[in-house]
Protein backbone atom coordinates (compact mmCIF):
# COMPACT_ATOMS: atom_id res chain seq x y z
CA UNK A 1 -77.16 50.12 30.66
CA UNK A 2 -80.72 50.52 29.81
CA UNK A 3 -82.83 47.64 28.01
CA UNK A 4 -86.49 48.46 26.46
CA UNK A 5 -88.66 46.73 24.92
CA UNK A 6 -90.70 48.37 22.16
CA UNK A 7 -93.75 47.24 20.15
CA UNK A 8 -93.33 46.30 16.42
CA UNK A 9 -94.79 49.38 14.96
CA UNK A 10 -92.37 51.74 17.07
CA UNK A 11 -89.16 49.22 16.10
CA UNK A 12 -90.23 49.50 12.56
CA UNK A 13 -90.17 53.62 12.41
CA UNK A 14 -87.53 53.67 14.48
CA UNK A 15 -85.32 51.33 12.13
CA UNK A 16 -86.64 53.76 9.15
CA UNK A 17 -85.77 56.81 10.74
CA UNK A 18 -82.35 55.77 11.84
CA UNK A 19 -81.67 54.52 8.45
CA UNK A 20 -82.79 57.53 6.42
CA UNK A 21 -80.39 59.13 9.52
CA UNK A 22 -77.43 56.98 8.66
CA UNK A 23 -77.63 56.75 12.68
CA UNK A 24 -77.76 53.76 14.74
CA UNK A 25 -81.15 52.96 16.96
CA UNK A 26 -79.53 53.59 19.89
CA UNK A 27 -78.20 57.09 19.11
CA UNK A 28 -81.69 58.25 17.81
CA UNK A 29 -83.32 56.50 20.96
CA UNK A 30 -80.52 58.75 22.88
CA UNK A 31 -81.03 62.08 21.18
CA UNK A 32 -84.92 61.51 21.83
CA UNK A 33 -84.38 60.65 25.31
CA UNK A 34 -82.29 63.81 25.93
CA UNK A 35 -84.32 66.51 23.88
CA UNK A 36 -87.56 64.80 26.12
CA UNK A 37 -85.84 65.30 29.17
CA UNK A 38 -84.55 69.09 28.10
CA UNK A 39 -88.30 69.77 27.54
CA UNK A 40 -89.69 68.09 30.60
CA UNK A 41 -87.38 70.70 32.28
CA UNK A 42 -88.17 73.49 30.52
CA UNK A 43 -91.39 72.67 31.57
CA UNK A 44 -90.86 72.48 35.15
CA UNK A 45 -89.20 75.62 34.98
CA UNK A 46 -91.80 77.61 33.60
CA UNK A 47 -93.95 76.19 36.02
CA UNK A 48 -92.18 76.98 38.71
CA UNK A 49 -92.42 80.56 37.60
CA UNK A 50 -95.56 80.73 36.29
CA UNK A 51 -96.31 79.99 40.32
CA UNK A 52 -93.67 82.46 41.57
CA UNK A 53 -95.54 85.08 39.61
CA UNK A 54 -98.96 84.22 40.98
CA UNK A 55 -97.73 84.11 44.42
CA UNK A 56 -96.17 87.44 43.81
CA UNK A 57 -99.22 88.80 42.64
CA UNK A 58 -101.00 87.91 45.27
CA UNK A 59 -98.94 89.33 48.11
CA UNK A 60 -99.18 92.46 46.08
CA UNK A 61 -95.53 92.22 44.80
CA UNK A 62 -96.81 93.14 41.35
CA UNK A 63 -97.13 95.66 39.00
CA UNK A 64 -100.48 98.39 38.85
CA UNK A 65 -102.03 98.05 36.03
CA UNK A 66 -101.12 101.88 35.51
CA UNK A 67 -97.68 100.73 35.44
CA UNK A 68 -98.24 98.42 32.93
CA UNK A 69 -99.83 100.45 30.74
CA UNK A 70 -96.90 103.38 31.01
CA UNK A 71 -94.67 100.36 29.68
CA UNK A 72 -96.84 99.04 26.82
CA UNK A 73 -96.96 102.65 26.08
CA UNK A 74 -93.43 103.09 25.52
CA UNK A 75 -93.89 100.01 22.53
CA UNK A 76 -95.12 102.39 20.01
CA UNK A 77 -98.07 104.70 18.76
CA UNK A 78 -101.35 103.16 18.48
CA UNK A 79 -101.64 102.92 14.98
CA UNK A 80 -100.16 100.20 13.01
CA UNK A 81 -97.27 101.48 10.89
């Protein structure tokens, strides 16, 4: 069991959304609280590759640049359609 306290201004939106919801508080608090958490992990994983890549890089582990350009040039031709 969780208890918070929240100022007046977010109680007041918070009893407007839920209303215009036909939710409870508490269920909009929890859907919140999850879809934060979901992004705050996201976000950690991205991170955590974003760093895997640049460690990879620099140990050499990545692509030439003349590989890279062989696969961008397998997107298309040059000239917008």
């Amino acid at each position: 069991m969780l208890g918070t306290r929240l100022d007046a201004n977010l109680e007041k939106e918070l009893t407007e959304y839920a209303r215009k919801l036909g939710q409870t508080k508490s269920a909009v608090v929890k859907a919140a609280l999850r879809e934060y958490l979901c992004n705050k992990r996201s976000s950690r994983e991205h991170d955590r590759l974003t760093l895997k890549g640049w460690h990879q890089i620099e140990n050499g582990e990545g692509l030439s640049p003349e590989d890279v350009y062989a696969y961008l040039d397998t997107w298309g031709p040059d000239e917008p359609v």
